[in-house]
C-alpha atoms as a PDB file:
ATOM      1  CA  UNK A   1      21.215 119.852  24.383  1.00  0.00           C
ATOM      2  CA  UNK A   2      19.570 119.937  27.607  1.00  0.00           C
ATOM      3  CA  UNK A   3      16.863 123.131  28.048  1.00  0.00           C
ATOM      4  CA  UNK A   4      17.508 125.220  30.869  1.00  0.00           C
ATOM      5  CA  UNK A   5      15.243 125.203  33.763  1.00  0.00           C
ATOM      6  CA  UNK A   6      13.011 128.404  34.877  1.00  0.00           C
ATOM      7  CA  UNK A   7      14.798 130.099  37.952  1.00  0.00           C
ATOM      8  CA  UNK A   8      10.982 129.785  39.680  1.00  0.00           C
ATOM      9  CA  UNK A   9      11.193 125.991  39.346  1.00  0.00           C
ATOM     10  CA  UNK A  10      14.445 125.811  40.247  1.00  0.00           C
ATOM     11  CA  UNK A  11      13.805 127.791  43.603  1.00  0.00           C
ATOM     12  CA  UNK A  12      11.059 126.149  44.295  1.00  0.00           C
ATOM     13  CA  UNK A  13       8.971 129.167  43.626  1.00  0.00           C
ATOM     14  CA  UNK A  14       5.089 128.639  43.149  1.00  0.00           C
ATOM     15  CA  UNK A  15       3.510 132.139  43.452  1.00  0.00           C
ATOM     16  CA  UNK A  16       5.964 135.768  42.457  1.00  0.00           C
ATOM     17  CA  UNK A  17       4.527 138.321  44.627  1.00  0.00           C
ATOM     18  CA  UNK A  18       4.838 141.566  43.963  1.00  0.00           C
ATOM     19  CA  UNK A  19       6.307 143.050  47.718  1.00  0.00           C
ATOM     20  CA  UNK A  20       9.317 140.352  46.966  1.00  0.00           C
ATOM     21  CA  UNK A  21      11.227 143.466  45.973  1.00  0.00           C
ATOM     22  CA  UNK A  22      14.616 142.046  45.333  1.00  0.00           C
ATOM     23  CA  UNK A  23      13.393 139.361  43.548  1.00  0.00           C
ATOM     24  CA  UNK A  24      11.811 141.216  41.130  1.00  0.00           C
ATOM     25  CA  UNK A  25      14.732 143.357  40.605  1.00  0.00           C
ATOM     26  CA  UNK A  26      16.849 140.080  39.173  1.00  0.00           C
ATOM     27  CA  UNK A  27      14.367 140.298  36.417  1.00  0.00           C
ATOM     28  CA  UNK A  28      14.702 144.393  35.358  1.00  0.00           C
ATOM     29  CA  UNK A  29      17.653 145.811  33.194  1.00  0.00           C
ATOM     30  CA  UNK A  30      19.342 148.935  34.676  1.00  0.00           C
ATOM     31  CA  UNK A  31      16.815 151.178  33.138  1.00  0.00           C
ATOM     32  CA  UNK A  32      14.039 149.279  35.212  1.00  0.00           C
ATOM     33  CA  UNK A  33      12.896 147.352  31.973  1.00  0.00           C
ATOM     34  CA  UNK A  34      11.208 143.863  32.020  1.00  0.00           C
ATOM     35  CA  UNK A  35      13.825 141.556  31.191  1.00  0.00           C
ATOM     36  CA  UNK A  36      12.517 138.820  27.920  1.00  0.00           C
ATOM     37  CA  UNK A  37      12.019 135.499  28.847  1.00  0.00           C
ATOM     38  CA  UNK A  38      14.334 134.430  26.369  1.00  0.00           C
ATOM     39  CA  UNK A  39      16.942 136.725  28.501  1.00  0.00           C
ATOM     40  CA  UNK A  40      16.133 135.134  31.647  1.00  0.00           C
ATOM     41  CA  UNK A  41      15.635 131.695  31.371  1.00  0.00           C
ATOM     42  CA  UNK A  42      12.274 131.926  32.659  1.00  0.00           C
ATOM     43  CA  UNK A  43       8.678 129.725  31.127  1.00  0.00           C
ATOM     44  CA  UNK A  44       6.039 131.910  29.200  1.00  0.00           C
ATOM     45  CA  UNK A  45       4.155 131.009  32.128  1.00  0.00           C
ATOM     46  CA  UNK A  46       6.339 132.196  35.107  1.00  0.00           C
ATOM     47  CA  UNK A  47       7.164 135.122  32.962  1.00  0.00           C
ATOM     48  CA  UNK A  48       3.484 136.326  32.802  1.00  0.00           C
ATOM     49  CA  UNK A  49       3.070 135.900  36.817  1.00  0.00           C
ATOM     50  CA  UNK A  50       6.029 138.203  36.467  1.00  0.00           C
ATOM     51  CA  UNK A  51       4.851 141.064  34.399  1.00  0.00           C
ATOM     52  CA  UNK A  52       2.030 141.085  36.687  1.00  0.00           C
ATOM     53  CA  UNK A  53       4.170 140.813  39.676  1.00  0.00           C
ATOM     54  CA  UNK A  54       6.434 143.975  38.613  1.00  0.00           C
ATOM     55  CA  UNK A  55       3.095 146.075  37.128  1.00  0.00           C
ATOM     56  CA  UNK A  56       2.070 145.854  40.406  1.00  0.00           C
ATOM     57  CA  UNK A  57       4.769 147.058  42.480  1.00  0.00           C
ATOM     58  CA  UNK A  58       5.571 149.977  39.835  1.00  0.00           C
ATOM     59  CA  UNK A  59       1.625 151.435  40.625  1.00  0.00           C
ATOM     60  CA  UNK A  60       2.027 150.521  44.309  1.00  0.00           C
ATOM     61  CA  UNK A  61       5.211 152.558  44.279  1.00  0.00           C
ATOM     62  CA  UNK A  62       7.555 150.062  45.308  1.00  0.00           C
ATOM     63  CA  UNK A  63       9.626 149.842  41.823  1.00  0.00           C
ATOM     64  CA  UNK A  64      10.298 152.259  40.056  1.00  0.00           C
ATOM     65  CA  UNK A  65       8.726 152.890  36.068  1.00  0.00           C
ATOM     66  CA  UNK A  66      11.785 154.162  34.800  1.00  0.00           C
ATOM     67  CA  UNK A  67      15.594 153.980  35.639  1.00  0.00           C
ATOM     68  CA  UNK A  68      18.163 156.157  34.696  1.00  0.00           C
END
């Protein structure tokens, strides 16, 4: 069985910044929740860059905490 590959590598994606809005989005449940890594697909790696990424948009103001 063949592992999936990271939708960073994939795209080509080096660095997740934070004012790449929609991006982040693909990675947030409806309620504006993280998404896990085993959810997404995405390395423990990538997936750290994106916490970071989408903690700091949420204190900048650009995504919302919580989601209803």
């Amino acid at each position: 069985m063949s592992k999936k590959q990271s939708y960073f590598s994939q795209n080509n994606i080096k660095h997740v910044d934070y004012k790449d809005i929609e991006l982040l989005k693909k990675f947030l449940n409806p309620h504006a929740r993280i998404l896990s890594g085993d959810r997404t697909g995405v390395s423990a790696k990538d997936q750290r860059k994106l916490r970071s990424a989408v903690k700091q948009a949420r204190f900048l103001g650009l995504l919302p905490y919580v989601s209803r």
